[in-house]
C-alpha atoms as a PDB file:
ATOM      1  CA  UNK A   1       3.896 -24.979 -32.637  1.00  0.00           C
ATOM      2  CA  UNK A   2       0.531 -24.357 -33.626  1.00  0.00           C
ATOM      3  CA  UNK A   3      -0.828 -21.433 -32.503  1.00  0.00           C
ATOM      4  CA  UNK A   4      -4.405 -19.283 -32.903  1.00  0.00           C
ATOM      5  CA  UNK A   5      -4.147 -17.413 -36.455  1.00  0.00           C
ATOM      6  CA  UNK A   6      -5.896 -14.351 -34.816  1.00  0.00           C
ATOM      7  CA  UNK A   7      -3.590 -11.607 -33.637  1.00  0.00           C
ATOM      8  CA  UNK A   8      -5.904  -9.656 -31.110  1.00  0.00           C
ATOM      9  CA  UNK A   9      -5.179  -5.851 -30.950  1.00  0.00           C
ATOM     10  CA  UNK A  10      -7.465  -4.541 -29.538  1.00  0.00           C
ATOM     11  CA  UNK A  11      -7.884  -4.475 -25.804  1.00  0.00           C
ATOM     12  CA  UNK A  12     -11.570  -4.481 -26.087  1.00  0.00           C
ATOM     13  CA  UNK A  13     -11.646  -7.506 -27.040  1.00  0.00           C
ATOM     14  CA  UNK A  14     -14.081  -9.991 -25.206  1.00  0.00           C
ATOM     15  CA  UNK A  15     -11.384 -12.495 -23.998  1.00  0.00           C
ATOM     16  CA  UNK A  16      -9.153  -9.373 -22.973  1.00  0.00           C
ATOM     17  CA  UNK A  17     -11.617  -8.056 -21.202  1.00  0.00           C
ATOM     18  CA  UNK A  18     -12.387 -11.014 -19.521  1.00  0.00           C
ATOM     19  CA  UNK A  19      -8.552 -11.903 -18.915  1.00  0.00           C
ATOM     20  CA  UNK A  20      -8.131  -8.716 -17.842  1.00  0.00           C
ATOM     21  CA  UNK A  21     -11.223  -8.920 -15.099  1.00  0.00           C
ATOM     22  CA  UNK A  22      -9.364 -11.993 -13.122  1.00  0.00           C
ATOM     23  CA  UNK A  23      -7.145  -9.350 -11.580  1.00  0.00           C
ATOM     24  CA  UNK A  24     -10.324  -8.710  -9.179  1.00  0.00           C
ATOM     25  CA  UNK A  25     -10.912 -11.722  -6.288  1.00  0.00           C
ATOM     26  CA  UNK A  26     -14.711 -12.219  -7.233  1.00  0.00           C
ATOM     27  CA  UNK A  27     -13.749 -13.110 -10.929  1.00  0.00           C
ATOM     28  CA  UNK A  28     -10.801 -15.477 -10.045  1.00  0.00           C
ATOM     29  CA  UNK A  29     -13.327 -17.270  -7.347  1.00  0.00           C
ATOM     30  CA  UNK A  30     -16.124 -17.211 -10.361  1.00  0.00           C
ATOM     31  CA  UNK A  31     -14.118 -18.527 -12.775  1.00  0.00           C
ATOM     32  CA  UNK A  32     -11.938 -20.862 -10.899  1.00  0.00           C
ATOM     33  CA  UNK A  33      -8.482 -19.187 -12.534  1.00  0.00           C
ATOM     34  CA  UNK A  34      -6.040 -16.877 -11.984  1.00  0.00           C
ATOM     35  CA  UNK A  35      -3.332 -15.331 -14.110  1.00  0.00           C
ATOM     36  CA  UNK A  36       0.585 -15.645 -14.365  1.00  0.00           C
ATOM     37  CA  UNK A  37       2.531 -13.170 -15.599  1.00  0.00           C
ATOM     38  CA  UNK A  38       6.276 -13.592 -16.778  1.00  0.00           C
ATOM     39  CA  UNK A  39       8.421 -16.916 -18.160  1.00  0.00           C
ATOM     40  CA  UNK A  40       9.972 -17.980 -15.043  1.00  0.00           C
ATOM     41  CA  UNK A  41       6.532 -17.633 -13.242  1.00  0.00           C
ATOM     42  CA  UNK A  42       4.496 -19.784 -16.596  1.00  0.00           C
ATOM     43  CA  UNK A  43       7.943 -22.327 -16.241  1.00  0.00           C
ATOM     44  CA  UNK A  44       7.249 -22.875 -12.511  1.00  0.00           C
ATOM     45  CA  UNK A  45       3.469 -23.216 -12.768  1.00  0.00           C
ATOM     46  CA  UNK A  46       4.010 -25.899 -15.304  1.00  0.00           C
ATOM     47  CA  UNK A  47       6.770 -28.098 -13.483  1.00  0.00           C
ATOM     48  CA  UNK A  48       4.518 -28.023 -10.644  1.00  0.00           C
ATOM     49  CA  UNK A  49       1.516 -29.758 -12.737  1.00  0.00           C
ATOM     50  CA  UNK A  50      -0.475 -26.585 -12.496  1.00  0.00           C
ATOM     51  CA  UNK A  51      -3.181 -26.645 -15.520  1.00  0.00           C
ATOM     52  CA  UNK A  52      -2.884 -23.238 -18.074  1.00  0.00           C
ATOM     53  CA  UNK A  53      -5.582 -23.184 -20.203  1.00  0.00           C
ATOM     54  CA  UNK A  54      -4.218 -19.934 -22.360  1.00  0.00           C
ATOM     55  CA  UNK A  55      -1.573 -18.401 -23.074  1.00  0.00           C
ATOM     56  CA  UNK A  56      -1.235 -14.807 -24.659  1.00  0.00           C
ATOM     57  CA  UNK A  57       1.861 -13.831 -25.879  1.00  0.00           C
ATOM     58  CA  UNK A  58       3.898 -11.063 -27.514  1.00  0.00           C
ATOM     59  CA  UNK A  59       6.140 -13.366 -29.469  1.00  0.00           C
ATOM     60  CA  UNK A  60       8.754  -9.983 -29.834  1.00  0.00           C
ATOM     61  CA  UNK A  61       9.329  -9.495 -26.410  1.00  0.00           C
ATOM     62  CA  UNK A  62       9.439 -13.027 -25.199  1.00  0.00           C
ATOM     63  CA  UNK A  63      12.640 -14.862 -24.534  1.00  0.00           C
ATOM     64  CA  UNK A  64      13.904 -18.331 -24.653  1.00  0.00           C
ATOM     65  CA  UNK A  65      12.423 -19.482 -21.518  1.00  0.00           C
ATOM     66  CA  UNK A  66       9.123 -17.937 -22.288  1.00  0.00           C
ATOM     67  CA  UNK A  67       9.290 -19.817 -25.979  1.00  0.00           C
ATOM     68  CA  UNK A  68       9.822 -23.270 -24.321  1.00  0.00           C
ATOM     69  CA  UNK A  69       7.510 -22.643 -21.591  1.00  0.00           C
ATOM     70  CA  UNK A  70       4.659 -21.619 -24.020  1.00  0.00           C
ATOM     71  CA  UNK A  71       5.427 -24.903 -26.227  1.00  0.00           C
ATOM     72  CA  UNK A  72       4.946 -26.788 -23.184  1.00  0.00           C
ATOM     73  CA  UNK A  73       1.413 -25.673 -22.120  1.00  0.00           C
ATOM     74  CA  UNK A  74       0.609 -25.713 -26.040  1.00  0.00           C
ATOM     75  CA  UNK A  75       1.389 -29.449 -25.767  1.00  0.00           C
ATOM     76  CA  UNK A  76      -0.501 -29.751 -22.346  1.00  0.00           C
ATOM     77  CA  UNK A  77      -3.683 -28.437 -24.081  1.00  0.00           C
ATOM     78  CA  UNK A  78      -3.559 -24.812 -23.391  1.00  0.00           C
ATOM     79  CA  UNK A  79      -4.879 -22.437 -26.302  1.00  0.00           C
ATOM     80  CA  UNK A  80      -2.625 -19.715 -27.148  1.00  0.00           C
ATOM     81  CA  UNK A  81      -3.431 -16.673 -28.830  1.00  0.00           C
ATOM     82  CA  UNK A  82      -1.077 -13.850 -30.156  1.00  0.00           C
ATOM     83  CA  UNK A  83      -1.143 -10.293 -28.957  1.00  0.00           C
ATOM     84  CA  UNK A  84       0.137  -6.632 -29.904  1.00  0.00           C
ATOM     85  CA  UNK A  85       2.461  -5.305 -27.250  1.00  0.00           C
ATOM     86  CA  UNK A  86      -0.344  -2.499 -25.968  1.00  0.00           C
ATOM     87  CA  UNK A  87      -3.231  -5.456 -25.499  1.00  0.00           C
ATOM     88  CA  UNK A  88      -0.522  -7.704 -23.815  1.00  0.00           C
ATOM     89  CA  UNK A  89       0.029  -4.315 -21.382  1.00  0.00           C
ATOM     90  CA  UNK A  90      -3.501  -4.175 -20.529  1.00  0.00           C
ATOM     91  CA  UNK A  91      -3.307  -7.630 -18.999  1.00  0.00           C
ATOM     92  CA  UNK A  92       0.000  -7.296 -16.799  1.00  0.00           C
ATOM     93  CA  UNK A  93       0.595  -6.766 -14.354  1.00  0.00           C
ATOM     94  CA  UNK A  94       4.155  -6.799 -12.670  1.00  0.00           C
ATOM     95  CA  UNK A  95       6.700  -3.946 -13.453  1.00  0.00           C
ATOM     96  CA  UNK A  96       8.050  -6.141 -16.059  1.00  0.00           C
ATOM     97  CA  UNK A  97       6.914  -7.607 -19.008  1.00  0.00           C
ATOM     98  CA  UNK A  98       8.103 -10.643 -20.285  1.00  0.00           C
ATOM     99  CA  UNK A  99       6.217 -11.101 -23.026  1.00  0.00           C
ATOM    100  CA  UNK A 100       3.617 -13.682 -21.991  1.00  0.00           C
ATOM    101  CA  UNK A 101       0.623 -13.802 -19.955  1.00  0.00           C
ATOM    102  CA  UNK A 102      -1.385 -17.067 -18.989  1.00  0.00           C
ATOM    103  CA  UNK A 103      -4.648 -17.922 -17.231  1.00  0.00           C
ATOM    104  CA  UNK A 104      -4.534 -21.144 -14.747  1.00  0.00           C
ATOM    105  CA  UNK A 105      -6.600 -23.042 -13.008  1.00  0.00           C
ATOM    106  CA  UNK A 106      -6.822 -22.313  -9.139  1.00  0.00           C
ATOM    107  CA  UNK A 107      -5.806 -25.893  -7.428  1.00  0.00           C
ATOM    108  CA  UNK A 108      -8.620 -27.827  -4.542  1.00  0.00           C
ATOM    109  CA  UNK A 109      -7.052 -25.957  -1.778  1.00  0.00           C
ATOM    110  CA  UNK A 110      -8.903 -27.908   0.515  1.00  0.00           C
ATOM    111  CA  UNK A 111      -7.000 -29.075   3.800  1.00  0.00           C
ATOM    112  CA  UNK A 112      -8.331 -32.897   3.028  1.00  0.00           C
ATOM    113  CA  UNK A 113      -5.703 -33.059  -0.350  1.00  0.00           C
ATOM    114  CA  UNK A 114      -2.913 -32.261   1.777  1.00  0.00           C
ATOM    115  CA  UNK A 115      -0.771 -35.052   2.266  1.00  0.00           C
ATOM    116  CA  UNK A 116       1.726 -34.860   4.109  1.00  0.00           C
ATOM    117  CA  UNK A 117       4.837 -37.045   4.939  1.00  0.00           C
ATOM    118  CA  UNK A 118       5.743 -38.423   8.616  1.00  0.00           C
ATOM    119  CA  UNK A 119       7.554 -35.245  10.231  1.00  0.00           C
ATOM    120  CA  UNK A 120       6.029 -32.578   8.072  1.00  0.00           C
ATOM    121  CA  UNK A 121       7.177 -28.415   8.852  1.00  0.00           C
ATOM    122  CA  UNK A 122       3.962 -26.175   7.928  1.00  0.00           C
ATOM    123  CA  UNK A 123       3.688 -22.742   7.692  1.00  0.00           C
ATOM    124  CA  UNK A 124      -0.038 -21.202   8.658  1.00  0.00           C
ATOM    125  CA  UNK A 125      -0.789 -17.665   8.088  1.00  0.00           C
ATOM    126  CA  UNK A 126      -3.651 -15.902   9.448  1.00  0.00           C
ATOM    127  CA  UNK A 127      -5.245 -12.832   8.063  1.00  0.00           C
ATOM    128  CA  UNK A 128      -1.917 -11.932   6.173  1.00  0.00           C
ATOM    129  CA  UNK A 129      -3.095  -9.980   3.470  1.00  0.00           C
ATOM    130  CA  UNK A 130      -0.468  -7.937   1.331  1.00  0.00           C
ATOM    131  CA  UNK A 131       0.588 -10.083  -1.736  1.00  0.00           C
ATOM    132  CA  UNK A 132       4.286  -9.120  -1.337  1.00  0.00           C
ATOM    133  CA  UNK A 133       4.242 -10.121   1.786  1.00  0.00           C
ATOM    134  CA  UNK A 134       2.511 -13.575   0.905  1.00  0.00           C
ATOM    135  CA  UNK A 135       4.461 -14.049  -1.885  1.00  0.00           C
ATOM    136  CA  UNK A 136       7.464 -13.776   0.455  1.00  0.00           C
ATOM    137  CA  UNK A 137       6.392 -15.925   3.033  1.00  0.00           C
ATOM    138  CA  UNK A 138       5.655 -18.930  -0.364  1.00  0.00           C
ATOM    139  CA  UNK A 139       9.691 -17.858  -1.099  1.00  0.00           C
ATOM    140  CA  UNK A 140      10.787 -18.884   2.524  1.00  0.00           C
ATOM    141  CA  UNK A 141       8.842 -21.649   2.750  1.00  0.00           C
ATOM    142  CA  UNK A 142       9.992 -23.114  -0.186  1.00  0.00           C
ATOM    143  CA  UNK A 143      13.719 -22.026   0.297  1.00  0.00           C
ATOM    144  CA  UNK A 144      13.570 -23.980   3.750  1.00  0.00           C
ATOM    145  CA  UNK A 145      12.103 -26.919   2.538  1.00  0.00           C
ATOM    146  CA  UNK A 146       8.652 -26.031   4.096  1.00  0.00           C
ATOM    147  CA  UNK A 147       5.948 -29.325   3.410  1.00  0.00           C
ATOM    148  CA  UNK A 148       3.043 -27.055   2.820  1.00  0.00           C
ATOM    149  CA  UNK A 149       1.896 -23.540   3.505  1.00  0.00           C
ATOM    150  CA  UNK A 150      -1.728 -23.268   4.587  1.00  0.00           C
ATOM    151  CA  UNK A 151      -3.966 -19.878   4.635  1.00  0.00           C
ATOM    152  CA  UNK A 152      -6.407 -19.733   7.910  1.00  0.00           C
ATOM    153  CA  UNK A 153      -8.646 -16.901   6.755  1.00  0.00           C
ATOM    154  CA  UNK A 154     -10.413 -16.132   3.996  1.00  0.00           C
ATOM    155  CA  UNK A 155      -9.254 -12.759   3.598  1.00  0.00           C
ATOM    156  CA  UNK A 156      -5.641 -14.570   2.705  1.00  0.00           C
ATOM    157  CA  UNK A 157      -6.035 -14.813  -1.535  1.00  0.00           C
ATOM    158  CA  UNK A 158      -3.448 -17.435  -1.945  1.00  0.00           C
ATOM    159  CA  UNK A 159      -3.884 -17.173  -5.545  1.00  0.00           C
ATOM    160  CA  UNK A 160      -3.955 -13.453  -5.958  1.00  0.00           C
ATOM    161  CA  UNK A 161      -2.034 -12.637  -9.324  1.00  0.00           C
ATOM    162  CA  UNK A 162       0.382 -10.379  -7.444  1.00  0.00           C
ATOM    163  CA  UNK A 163       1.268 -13.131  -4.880  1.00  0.00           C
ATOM    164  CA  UNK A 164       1.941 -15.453  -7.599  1.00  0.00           C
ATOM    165  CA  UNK A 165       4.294 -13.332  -9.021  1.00  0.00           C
ATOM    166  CA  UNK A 166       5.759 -12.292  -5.513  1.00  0.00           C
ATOM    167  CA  UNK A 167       6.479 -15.532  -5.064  1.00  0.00           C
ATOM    168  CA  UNK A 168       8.322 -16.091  -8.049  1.00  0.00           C
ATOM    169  CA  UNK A 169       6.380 -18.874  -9.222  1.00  0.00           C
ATOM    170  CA  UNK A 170       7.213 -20.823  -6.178  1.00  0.00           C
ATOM    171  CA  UNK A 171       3.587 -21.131  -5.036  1.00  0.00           C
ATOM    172  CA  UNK A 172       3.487 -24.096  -7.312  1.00  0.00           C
ATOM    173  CA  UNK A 173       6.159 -25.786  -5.985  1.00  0.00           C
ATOM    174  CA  UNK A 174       4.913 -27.156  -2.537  1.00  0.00           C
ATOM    175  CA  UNK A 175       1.466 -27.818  -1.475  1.00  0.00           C
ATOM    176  CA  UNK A 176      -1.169 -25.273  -0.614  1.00  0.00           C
ATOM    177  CA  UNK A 177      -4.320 -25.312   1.583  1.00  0.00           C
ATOM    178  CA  UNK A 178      -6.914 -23.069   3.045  1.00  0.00           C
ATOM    179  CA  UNK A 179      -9.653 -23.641   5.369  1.00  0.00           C
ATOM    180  CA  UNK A 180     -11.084 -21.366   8.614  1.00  0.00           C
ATOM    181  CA  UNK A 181      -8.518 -20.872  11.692  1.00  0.00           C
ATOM    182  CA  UNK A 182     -11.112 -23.118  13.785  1.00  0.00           C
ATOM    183  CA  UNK A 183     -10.894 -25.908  10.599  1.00  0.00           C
ATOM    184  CA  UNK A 184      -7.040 -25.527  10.190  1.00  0.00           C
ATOM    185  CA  UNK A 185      -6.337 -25.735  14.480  1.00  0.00           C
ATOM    186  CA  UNK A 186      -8.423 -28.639  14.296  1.00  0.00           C
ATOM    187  CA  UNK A 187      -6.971 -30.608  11.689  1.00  0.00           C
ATOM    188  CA  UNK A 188      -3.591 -29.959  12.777  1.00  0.00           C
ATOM    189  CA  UNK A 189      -4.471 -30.942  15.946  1.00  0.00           C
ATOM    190  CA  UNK A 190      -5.764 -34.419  14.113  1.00  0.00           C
ATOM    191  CA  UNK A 191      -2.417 -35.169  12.675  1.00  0.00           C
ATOM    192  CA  UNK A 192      -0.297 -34.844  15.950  1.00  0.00           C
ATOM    193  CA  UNK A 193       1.129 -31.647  14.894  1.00  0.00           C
ATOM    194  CA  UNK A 194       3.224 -29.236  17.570  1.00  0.00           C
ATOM    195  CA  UNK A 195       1.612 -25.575  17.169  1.00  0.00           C
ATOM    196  CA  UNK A 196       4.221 -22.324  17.476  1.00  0.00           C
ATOM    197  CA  UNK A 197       2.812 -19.185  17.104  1.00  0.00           C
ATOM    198  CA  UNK A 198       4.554 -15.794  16.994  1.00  0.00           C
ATOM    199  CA  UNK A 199       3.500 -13.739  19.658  1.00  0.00           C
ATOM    200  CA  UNK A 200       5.218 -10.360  20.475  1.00  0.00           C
ATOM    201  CA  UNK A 201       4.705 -10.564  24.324  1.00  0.00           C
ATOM    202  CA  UNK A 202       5.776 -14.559  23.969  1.00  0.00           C
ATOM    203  CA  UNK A 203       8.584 -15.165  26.669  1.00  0.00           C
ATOM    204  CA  UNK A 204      10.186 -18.270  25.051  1.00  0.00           C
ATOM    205  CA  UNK A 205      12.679 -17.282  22.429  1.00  0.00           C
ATOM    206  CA  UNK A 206      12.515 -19.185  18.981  1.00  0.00           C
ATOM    207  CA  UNK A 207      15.988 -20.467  19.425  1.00  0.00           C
ATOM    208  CA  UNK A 208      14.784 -22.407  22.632  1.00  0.00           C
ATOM    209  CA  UNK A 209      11.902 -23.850  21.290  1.00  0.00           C
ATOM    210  CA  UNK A 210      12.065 -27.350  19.706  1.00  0.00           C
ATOM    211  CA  UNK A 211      11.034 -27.273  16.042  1.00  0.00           C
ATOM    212  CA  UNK A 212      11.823 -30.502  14.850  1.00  0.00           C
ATOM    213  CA  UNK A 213       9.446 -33.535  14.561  1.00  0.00           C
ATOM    214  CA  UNK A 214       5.594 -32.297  13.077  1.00  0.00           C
ATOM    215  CA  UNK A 215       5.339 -28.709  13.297  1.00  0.00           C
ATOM    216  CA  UNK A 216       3.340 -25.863  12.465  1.00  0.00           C
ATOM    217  CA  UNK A 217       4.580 -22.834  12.382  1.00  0.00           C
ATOM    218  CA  UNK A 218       1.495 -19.853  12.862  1.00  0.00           C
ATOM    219  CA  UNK A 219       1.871 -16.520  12.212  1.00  0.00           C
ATOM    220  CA  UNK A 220      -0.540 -13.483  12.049  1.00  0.00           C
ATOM    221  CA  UNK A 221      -1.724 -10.557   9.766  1.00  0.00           C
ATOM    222  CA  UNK A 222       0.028  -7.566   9.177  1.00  0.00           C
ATOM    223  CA  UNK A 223      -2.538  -5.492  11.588  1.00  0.00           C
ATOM    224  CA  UNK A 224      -4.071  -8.090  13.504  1.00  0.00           C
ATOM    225  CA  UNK A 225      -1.670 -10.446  14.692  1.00  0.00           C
ATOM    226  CA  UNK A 226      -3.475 -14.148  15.653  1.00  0.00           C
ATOM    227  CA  UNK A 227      -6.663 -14.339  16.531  1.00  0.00           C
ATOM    228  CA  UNK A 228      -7.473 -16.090  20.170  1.00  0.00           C
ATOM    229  CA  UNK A 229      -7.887 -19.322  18.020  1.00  0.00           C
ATOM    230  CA  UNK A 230      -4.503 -20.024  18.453  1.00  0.00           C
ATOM    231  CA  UNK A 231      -4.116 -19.663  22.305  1.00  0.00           C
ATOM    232  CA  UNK A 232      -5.211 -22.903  23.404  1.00  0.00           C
ATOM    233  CA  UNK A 233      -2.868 -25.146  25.964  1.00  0.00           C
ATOM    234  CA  UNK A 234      -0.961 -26.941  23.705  1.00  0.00           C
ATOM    235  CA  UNK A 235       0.604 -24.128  21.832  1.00  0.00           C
ATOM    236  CA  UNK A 236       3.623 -22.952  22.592  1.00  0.00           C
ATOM    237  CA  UNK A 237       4.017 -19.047  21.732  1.00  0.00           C
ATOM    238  CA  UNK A 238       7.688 -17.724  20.942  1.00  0.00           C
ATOM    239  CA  UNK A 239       9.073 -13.794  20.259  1.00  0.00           C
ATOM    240  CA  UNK A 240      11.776 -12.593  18.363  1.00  0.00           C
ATOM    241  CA  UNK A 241      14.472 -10.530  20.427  1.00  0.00           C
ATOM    242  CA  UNK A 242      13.528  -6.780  19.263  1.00  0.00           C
ATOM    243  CA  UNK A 243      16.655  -4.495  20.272  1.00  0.00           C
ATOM    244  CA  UNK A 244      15.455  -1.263  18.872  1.00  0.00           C
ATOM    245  CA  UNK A 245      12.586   0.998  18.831  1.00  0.00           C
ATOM    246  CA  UNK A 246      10.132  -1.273  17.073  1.00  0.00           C
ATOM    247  CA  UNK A 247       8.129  -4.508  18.429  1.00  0.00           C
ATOM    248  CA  UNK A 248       7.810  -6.574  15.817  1.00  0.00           C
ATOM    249  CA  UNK A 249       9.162  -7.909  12.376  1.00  0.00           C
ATOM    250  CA  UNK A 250       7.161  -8.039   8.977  1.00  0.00           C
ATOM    251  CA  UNK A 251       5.610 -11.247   8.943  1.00  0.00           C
ATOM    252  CA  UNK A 252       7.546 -12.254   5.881  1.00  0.00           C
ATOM    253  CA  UNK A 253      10.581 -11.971   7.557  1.00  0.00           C
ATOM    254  CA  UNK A 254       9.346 -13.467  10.887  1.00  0.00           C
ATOM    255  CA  UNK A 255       8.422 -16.494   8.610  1.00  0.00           C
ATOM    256  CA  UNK A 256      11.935 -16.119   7.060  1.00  0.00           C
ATOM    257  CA  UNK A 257      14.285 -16.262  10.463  1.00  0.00           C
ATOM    258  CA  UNK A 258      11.749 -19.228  11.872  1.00  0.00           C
ATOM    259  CA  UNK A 259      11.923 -21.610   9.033  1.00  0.00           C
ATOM    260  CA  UNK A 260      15.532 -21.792   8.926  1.00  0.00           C
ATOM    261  CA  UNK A 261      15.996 -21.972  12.559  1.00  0.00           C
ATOM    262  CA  UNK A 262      13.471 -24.975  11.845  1.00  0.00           C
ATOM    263  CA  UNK A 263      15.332 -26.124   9.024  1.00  0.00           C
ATOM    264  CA  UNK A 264      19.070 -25.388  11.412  1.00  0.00           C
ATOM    265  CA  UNK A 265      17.980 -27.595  13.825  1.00  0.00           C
ATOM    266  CA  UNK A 266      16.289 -30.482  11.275  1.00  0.00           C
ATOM    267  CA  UNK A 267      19.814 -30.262   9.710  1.00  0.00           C
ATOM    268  CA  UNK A 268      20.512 -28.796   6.474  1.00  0.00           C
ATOM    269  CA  UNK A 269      20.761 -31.110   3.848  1.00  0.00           C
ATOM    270  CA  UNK A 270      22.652 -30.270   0.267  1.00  0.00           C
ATOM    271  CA  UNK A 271      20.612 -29.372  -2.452  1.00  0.00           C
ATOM    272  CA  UNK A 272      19.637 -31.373  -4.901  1.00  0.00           C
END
């Protein structure tokens, strides 16, 4: 494989710099990219059609994954460069590295390019802004076979580097969306879709409620909870039992114990 003949070693470099900067919202909106950080995470991105457009790497430290998953971007048209271990340091960030960083392009996450197929399980968060938490909700909804996972608030950074990573890559395995809580009620609304929402003071239990056919499955922010957006008549509110001191779950793993009692009652099919 080809690569750039310049090593950069210096972490003042321009294109660092600029790499470097997409860790902050405002660049990654700018410039239409985000980053990945790790092989699994660059392997993931790539079986999912996602579009790298470089790759820096630390050819020491990367591993056999990372090798064939940098040939494979090479070959899809991404540039990559070669960097010193300290430059390729400055541009992590996860508690590991792997030996390979990689900018990509940030998908249309608009809610029109979401196709979905004739009994479709969504997950919607609102206001859920921690990327470990995000990236464990992507994780979930994968795992259970979720058909997309939209954000309904712009404060949710679907592509935030750290989410991407929390989510093991998964993020580009199943379709994404964002639009406004107003947009997203409305357009599931258009397609027929059920609406559940977690509620804390809901007095159906999620093992009564029905959650096969279309369904969406809305959950709240970390601080916040929903918004009254999601209290019209046709939702149906549900509450996890809570047998101890505290009220509520973390939203990941509210998301978590839903979409497999979604996925129980849809049956549970081998894996591939």
């Amino acid at each position: 494989m080809a690569a750039d003949p310049l090593v950069i070693s210096s972490a003042k470099n321009p294109r660092i710099k600029a790499v470097a900067d997409l860790r902050g919202r405002r660049e990654r909106d700018a410039a239409g990219l985000t980053l990945i950080d790790g092989s699994r995470e660059l392997a993931r991105a790539l079986a999912g059609r996602a579009v790298v457009v470089e790759a820096f790497v630390d050819w020491e430290r990367l591993d056999a994954e990372g090798r064939l998953a940098v040939a494979e971007a090479h070959k899809r048209g991404a540039h990559v460069t070669e960097v010193t271990a300290p430059v390729l340091d400055r541009i992590a960030f996860g508690d590991r590295a792997e030996g390979v960083v990689a900018t990509v392009r940030i998908p249309d996450l608009t809610l029109a390019r979401c196709v979905l197929p004739a009994e479709p399980l969504l997950v919607v968060i609102e206001g859920v802004e921690k990327p470990g938490n995000l990236g464990a909700v992507l994780r979930s909804a994968d795992g259970a076979g979720a058909d997309a996972v939209i954000a309904a608030d712009a404060r949710t950074d679907l592509f935030n580097p750290n989410a991407v990573r929390a989510s093991l890559g998964t993020i580009f395995a199943l379709p994404v969306a964002a639009g406004s809580s107003a947009d997203v009620l409305a357009w599931l609304r258009g397609r027929g879709m059920r609406i559940v929402t977690t509620r804390v003071e809901a007095q159906a239990s999620y093992t009564e409620t029905d959650l096969t056919g279309p369904v969406a499955i809305v959950m709240g922010g970390e601080a916040d909870g929903l918004t009254p957006v999601w209290d019209g008549p046709d939702v149906t509110a549900v509450s996890l039992p809570m047998l101890g001191v505290a009220d509520s779950l973390n939203v990941s793993t509210t998301a978590a114990i839903l979409l497999y009692e979604a996925r129980r009652q849809r049956g549970l099919p081998h894996r591939a």
